[in-house]
N, C-alpha and C. Protein backbone atom coordinates (compact mmCIF):
# COMPACT_ATOMS: atom_id res chain seq x y z
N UNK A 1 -4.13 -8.94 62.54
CA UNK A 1 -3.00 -8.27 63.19
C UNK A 1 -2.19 -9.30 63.94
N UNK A 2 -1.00 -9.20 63.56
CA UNK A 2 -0.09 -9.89 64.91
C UNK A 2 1.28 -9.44 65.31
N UNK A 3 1.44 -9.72 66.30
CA UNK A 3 2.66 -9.34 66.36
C UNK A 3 4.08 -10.07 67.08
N UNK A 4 4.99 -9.57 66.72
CA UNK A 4 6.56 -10.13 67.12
C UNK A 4 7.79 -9.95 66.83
N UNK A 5 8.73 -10.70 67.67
CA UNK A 5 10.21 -9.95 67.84
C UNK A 5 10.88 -10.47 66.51
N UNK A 6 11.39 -9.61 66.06
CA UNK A 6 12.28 -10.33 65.33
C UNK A 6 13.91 -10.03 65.24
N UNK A 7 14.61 -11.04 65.49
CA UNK A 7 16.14 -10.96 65.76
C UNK A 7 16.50 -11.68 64.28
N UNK A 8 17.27 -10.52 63.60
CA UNK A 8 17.95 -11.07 62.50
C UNK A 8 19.36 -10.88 62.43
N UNK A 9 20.18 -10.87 61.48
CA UNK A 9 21.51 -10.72 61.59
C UNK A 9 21.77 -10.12 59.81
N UNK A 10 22.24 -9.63 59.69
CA UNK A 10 22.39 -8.72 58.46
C UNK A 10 23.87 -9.06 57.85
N UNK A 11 24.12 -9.22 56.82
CA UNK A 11 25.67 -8.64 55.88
C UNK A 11 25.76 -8.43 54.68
N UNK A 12 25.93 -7.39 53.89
CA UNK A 12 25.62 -7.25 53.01
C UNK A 12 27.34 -7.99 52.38
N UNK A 13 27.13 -8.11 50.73
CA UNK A 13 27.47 -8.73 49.77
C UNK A 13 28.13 -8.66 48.56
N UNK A 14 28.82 -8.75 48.40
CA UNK A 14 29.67 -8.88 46.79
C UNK A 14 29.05 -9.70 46.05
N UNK A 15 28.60 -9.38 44.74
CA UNK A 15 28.12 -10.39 43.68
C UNK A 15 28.94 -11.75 43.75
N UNK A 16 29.85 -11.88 43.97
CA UNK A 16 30.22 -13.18 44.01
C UNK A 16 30.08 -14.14 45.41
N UNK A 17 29.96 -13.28 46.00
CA UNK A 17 29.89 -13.67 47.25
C UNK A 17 29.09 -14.41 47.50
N UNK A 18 27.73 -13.47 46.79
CA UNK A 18 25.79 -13.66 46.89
C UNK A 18 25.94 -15.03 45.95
N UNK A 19 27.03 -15.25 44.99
CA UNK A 19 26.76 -16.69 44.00
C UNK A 19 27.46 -17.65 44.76
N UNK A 20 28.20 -17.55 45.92
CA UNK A 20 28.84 -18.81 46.72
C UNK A 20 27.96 -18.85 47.38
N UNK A 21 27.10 -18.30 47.86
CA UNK A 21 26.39 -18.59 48.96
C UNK A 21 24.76 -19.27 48.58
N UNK A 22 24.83 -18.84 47.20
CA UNK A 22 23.84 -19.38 46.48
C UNK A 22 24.24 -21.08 45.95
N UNK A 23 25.23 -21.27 45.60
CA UNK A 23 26.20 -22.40 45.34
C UNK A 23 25.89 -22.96 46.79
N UNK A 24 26.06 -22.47 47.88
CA UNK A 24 26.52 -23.36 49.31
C UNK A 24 25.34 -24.01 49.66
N UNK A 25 24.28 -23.06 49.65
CA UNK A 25 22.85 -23.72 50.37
C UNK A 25 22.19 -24.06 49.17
N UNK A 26 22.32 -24.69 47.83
CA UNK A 26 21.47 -24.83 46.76
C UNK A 26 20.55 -23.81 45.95
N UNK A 27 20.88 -23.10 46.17
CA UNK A 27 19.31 -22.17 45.83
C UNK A 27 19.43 -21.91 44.53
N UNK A 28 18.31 -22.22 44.05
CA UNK A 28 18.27 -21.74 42.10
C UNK A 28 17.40 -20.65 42.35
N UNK A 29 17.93 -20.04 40.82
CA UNK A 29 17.03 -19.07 40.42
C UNK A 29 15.67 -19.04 40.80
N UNK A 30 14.81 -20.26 40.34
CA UNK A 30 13.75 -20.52 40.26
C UNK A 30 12.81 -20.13 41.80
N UNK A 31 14.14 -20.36 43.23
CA UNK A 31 13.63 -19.81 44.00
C UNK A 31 13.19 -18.34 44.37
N UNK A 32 13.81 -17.63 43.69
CA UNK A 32 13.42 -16.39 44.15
C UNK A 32 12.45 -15.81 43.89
N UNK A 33 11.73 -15.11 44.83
CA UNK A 33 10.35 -14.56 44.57
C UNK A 33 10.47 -13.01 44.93
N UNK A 34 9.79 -12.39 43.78
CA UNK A 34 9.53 -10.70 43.92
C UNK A 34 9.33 -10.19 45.14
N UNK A 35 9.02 -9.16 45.84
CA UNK A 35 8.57 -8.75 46.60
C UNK A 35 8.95 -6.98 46.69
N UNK A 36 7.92 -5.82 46.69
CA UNK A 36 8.32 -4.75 46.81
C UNK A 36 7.94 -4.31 48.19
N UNK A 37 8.74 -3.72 49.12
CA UNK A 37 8.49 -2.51 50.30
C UNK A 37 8.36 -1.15 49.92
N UNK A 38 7.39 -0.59 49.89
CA UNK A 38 6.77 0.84 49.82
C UNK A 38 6.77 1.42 51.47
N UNK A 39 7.49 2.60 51.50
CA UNK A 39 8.08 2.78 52.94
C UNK A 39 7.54 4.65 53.22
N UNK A 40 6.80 5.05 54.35
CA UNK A 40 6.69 5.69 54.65
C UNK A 40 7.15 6.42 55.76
N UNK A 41 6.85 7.92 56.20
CA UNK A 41 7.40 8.41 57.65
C UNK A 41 6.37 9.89 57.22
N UNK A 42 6.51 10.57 58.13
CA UNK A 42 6.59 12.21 57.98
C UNK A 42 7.66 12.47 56.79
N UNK A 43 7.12 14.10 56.77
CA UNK A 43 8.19 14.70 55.74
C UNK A 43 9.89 14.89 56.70
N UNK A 44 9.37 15.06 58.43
CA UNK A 44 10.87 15.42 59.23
C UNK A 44 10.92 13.99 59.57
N UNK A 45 10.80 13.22 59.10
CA UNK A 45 11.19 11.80 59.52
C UNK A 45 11.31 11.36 61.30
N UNK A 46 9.83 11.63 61.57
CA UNK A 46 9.09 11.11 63.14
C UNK A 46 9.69 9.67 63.21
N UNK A 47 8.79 8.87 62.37
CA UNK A 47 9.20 7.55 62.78
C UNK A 47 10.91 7.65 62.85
N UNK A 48 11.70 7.42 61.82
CA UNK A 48 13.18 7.29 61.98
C UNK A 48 14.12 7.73 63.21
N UNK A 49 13.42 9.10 63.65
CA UNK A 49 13.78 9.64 64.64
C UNK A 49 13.68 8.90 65.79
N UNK A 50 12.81 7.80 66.17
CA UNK A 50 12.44 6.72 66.90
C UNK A 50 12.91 5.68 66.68
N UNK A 51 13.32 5.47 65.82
CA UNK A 51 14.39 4.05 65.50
C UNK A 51 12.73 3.10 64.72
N UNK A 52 11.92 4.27 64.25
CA UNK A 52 10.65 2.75 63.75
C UNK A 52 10.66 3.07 62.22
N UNK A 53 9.81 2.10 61.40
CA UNK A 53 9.93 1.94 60.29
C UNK A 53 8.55 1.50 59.55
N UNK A 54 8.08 1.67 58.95
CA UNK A 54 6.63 1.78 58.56
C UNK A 54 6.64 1.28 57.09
N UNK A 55 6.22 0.62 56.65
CA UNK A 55 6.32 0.41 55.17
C UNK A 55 5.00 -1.00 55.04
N UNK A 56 4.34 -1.16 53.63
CA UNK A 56 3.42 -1.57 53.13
C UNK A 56 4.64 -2.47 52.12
N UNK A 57 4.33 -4.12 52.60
CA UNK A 57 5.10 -4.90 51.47
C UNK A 57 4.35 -5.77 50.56
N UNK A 58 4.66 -5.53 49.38
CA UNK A 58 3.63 -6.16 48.15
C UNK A 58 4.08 -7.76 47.78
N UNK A 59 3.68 -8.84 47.55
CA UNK A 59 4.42 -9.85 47.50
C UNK A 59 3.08 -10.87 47.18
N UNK A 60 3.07 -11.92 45.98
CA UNK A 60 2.09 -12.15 45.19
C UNK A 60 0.76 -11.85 45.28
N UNK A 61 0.48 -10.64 44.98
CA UNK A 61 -0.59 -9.61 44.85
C UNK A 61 -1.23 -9.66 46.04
N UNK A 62 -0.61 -9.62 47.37
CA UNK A 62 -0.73 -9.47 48.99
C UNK A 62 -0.23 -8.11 49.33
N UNK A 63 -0.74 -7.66 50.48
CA UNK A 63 -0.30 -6.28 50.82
C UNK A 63 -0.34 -6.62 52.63
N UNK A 64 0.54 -6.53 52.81
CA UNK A 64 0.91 -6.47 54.32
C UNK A 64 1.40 -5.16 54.60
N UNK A 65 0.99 -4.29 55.79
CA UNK A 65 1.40 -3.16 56.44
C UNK A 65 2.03 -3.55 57.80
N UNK A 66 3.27 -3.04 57.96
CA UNK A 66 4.22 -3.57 58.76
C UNK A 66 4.93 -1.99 59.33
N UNK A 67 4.76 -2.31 61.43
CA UNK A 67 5.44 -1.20 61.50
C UNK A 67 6.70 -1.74 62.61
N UNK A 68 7.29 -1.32 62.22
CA UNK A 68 8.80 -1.95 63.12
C UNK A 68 9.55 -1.01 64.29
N UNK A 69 9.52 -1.38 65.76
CA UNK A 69 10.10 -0.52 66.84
C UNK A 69 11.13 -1.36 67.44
N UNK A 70 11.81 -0.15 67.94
CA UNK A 70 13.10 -1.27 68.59
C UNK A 70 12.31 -1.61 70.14
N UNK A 71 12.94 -2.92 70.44
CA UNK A 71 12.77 -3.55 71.47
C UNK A 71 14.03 -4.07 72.53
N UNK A 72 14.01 -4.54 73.41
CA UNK A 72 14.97 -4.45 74.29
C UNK A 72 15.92 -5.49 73.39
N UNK A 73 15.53 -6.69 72.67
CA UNK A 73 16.09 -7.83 71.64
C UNK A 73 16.12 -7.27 70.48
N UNK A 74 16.24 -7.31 69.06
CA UNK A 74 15.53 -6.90 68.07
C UNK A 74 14.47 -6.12 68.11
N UNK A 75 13.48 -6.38 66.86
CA UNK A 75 12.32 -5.53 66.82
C UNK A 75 11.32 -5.81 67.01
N UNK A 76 10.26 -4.93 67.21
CA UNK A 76 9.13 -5.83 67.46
C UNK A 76 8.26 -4.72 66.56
N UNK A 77 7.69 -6.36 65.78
CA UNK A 77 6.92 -5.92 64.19
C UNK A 77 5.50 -6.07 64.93
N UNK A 78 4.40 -4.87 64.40
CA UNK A 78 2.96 -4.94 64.37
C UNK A 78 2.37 -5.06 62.99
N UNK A 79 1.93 -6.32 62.85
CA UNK A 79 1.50 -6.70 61.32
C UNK A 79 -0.11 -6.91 60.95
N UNK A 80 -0.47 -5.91 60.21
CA UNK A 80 -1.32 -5.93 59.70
C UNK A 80 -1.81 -6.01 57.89
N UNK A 81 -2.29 -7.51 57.52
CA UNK A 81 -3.25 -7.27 56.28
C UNK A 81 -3.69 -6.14 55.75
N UNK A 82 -3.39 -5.70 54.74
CA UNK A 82 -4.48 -4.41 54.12
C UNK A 82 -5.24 -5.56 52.49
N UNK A 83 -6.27 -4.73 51.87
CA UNK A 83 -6.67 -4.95 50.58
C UNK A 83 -5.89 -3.95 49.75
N UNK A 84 -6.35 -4.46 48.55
CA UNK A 84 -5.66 -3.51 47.61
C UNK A 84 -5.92 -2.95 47.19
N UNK A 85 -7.32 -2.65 47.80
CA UNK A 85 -7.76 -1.06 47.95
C UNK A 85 -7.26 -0.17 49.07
N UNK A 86 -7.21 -0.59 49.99
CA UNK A 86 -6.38 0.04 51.26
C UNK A 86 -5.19 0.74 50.97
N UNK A 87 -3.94 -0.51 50.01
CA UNK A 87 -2.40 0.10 49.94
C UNK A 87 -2.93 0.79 49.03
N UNK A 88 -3.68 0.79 47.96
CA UNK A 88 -3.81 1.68 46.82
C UNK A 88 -4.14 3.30 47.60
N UNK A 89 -4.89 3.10 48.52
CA UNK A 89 -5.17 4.40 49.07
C UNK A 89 -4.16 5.37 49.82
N UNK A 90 -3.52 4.39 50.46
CA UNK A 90 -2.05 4.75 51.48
C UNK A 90 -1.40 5.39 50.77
N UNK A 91 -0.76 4.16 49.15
CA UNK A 91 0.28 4.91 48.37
C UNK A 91 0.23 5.97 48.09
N UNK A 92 -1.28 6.49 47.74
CA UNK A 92 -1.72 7.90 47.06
C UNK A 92 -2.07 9.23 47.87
N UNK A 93 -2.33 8.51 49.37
CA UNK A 93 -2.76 9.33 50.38
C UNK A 93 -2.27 9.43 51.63
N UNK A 94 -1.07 8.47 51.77
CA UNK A 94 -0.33 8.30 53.26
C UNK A 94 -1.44 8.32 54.46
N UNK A 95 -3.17 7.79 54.19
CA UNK A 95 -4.16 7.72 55.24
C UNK A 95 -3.93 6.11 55.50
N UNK A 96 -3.80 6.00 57.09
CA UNK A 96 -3.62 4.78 57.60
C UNK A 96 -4.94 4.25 57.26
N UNK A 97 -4.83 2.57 57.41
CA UNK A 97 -6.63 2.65 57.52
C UNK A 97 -6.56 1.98 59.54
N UNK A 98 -7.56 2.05 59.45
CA UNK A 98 -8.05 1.59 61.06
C UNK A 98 -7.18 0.19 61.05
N UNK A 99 -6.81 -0.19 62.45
CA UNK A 99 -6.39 -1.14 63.10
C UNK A 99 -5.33 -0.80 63.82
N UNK A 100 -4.47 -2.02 64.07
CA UNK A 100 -3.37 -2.10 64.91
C UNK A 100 -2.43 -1.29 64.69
N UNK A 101 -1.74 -0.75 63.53
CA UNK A 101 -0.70 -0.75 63.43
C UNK A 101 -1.26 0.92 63.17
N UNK A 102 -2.16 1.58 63.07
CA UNK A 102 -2.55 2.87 63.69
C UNK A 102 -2.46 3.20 65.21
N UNK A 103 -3.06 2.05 65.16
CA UNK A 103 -3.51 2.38 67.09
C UNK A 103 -1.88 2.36 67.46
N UNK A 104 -0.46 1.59 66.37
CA UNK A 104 0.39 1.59 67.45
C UNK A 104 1.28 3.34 67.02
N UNK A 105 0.93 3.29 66.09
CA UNK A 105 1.46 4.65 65.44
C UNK A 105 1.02 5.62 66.72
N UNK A 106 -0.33 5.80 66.61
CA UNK A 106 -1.58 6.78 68.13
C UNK A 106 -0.54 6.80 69.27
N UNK A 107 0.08 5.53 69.67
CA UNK A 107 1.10 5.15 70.72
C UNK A 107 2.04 5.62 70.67
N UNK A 108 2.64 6.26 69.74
CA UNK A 108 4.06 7.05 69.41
C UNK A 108 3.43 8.62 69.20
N UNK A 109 2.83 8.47 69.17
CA UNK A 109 2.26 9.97 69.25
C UNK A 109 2.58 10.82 68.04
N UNK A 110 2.81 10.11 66.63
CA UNK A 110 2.88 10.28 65.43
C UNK A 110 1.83 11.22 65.04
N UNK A 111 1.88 12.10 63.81
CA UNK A 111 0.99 13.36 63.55
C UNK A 111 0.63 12.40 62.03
N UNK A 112 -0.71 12.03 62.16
CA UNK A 112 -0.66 10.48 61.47
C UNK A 112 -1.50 11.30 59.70
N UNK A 113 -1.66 12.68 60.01
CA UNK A 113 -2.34 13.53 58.87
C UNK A 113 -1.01 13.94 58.25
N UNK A 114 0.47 13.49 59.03
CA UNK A 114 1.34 13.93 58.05
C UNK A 114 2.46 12.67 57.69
N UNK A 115 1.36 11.45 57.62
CA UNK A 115 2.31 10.28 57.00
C UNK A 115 2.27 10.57 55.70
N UNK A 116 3.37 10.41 54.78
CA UNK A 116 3.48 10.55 52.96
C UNK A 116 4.10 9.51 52.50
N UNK A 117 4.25 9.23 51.84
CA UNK A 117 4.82 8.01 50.64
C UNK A 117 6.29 8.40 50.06
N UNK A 118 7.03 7.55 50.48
CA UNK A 118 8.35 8.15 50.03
C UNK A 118 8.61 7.31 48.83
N UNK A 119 8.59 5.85 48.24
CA UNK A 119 9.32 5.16 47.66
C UNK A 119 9.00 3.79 47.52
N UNK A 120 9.50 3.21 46.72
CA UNK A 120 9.68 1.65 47.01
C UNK A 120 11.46 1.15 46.64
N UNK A 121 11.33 -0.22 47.40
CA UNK A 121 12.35 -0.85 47.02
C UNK A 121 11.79 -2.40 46.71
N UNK A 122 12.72 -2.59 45.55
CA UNK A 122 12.02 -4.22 45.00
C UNK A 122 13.38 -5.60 44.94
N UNK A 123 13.13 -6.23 45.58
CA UNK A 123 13.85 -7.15 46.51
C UNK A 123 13.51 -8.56 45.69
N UNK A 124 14.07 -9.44 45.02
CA UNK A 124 14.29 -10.83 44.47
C UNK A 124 14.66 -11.46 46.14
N UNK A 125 14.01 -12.36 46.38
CA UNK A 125 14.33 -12.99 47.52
C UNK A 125 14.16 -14.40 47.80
N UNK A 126 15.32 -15.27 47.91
CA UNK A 126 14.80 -16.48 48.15
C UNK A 126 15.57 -16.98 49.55
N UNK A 127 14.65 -17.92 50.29
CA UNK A 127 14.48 -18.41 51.56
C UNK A 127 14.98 -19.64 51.54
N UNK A 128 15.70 -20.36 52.85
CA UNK A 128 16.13 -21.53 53.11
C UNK A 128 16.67 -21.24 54.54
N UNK A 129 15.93 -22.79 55.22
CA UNK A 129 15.92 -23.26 56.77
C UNK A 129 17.10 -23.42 57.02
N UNK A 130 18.18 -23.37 58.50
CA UNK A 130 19.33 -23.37 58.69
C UNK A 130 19.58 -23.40 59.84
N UNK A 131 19.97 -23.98 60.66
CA UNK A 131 19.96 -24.02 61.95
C UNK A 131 19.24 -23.65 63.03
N UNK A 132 18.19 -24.23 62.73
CA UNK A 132 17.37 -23.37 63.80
C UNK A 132 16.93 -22.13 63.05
N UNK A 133 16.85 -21.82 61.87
CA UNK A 133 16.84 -20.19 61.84
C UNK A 133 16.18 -20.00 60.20
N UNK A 134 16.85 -19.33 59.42
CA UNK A 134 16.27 -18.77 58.35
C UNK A 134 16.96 -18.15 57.86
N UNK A 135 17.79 -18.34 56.35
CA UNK A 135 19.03 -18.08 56.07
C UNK A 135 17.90 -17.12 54.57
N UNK A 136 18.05 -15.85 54.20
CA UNK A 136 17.20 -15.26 53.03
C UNK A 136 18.49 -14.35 52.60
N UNK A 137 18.36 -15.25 51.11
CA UNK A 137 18.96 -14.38 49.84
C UNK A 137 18.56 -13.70 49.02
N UNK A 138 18.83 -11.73 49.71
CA UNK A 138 18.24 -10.95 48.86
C UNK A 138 19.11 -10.01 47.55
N UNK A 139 18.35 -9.58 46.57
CA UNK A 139 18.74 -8.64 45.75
C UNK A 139 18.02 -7.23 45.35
N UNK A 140 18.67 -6.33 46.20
CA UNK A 140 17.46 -5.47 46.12
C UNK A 140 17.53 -4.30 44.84
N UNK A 141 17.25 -3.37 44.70
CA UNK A 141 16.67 -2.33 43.69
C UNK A 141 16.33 -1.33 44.14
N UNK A 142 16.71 -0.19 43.99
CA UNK A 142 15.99 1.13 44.29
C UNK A 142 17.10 2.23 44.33
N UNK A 143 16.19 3.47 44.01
CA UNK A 143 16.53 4.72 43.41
C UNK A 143 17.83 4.99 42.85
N UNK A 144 18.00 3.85 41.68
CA UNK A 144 18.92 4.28 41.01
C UNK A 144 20.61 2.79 41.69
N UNK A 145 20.12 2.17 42.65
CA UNK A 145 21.04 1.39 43.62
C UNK A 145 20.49 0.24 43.53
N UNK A 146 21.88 -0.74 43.73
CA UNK A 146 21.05 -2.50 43.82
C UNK A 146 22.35 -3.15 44.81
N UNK A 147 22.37 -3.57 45.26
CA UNK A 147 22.81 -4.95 46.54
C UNK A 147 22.52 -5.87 46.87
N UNK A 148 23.33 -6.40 47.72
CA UNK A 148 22.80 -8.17 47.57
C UNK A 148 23.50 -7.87 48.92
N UNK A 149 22.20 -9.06 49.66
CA UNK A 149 22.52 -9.34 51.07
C UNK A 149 21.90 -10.26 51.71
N UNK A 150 22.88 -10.86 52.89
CA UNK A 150 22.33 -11.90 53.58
C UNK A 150 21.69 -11.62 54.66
N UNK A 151 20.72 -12.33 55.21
CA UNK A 151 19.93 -12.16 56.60
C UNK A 151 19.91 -13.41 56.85
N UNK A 152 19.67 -13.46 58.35
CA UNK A 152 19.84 -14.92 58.83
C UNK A 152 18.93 -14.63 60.26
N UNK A 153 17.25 -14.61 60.00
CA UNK A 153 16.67 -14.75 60.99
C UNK A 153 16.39 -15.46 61.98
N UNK A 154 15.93 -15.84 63.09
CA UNK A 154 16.26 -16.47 64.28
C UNK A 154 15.41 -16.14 65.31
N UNK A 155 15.53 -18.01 66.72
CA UNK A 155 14.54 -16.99 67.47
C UNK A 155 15.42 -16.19 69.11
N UNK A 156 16.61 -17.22 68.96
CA UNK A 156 17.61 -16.75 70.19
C UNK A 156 19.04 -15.97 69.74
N UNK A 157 18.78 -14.59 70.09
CA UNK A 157 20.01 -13.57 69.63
C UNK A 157 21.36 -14.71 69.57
N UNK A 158 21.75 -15.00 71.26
CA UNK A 158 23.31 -15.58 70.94
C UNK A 158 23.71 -16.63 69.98
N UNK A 159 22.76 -17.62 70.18
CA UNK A 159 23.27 -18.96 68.91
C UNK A 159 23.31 -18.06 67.98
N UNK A 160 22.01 -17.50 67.30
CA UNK A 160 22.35 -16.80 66.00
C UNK A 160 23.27 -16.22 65.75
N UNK A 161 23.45 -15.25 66.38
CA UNK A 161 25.05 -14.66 66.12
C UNK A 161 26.22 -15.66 65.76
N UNK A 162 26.18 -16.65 66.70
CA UNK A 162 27.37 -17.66 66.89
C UNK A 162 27.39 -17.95 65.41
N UNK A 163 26.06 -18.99 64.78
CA UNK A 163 25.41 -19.83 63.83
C UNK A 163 26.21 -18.95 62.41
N UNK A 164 25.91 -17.35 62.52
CA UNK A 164 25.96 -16.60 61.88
C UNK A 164 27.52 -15.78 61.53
N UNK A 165 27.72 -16.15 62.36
CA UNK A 165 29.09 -15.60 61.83
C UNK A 165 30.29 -16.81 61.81
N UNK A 166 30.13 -18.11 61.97
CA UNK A 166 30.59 -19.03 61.96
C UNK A 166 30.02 -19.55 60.34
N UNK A 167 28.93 -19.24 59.78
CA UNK A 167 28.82 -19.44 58.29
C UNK A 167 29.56 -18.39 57.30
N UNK A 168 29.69 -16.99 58.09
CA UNK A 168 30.61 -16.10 57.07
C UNK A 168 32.04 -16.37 57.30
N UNK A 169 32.32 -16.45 58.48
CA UNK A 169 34.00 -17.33 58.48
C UNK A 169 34.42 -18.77 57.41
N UNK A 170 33.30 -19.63 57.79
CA UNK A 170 33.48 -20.88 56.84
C UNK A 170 33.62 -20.14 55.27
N UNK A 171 32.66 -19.24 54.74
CA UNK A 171 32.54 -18.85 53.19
C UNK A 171 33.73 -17.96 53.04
N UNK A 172 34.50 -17.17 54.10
CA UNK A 172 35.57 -16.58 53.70
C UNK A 172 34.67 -15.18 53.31
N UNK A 173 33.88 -14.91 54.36
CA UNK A 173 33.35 -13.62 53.95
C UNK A 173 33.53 -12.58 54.68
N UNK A 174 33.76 -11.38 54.94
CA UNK A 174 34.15 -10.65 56.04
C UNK A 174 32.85 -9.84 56.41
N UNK A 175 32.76 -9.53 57.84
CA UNK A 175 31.22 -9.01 58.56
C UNK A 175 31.23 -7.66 58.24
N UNK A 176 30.89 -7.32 57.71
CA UNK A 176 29.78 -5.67 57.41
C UNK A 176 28.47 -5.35 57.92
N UNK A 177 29.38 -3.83 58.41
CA UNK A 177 28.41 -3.41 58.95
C UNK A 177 27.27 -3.00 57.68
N UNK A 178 26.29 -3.39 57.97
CA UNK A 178 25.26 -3.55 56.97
C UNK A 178 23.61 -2.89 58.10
N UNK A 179 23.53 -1.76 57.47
CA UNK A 179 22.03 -0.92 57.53
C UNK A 179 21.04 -1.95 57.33
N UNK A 180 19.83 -1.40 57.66
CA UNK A 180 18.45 -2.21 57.19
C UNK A 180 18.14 -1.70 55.92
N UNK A 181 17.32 -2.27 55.50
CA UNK A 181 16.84 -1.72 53.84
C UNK A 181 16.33 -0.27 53.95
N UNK A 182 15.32 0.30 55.05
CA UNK A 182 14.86 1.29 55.12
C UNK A 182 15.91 2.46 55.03
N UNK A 183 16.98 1.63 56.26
CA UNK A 183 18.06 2.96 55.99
C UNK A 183 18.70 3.19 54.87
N UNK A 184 19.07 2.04 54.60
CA UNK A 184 19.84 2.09 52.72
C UNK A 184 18.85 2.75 51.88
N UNK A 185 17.60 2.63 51.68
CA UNK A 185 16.86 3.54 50.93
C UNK A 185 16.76 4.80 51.69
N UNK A 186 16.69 5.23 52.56
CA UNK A 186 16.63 6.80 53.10
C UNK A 186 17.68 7.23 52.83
N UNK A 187 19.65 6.30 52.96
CA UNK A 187 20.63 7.31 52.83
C UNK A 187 20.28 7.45 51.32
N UNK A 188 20.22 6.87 50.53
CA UNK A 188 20.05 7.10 48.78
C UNK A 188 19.21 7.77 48.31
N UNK A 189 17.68 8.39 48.94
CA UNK A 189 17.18 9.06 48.74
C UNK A 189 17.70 10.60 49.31
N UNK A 190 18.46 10.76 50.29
CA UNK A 190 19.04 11.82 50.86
C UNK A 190 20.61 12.24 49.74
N UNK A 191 20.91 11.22 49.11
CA UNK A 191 21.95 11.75 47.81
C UNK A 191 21.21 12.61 47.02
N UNK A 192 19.78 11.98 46.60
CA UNK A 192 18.99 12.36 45.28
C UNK A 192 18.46 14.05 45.62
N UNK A 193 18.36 14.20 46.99
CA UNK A 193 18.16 15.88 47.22
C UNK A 193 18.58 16.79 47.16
């Protein structure tokens, strides 16, 4: 288990956009690596209602369970390892298994017999260092939807921001307001109903 803040900066992307920016910092194909988020809540959406986010991410045959709350900065992630017997069980049974990221659920006072399995989203993602920070080029997938977007993680909100929007000015890109993945998959699953 561990845990921490994380301050990122979000904008989502125009296909061409996602290839200048791929052009700017080098990145080949070759970098990108799979990764799926399988994302849970209640059926009345408890967590969301809290601003938290719960999801099991798959990424070379690893399973990390990750639950995300807002914090006075960014978020603050409680990360826990599962086996793949564990996510196998979750996916099929929305039963937490024991540890941290139960005990932090217990803490929200979540009705944890009515977590369910909503989905996945599957994300091509490749990474590169940048000022201090962490510049990740994603392409995501899901229900029927795909986008491309930049994140630019970090460990001090203001530079980042600065860092961060001083690289979309240089590319000639304009700032969008840009959701987290969870929400982009919840509004798209809320079309499909």
């Amino acid at each position: 288990m561990s845990q921490n803040i994380e301050i990122e900066f979000k904008n989502l992307l125009t296909q061409e956009e996602f290839t200048k920016l791929k052009s700017f910092f080098q990145i080949e194909d070759s970098m990108f690596v799979k990764q799926i988020n399988h994302y849970f809540d209640t059926p009345t959406f408890s967590l969301k209602e809290l601003g938290c986010a719960l999801r099991i991410r798959e990424k070379n045959s690893t399973y990390e369970m990750t639950l995300k709350q807002p914090a006075l900065e960014g978020l603050l992630e409680t990360n826990q390892t599962l086996t793949s017997t564990e996510a196998d069980v979750m996916l099929k049974t929305g039963l937490i298994p024991d540890g941290a990221v139960k005990d932090q659920l217990d803490r929200l006072n979540i009705a944890l017999q009515e977590i369910v399995y909503f989905g996945s989203l599957s994300t091509e993602r490749a990474e590169t260092e940048y000022l201090n920070g962490l510049i990740v080029l994603d392409y995501s997938s899901y229900l029927n939807h795909h986008d491309y977007e930049l994140e630019y993680e970090v460990n001090h909100f203001e530079t980042g921001e600065k860092h961060f929007l001083e690289l979309l000015h240089t590319l000639d890109i304009p700032v969008r307001k840009t959701d987290n993945k969870i929400r982009r998959f919840y509004h798209a699953l809320k079309k499909l109903r």
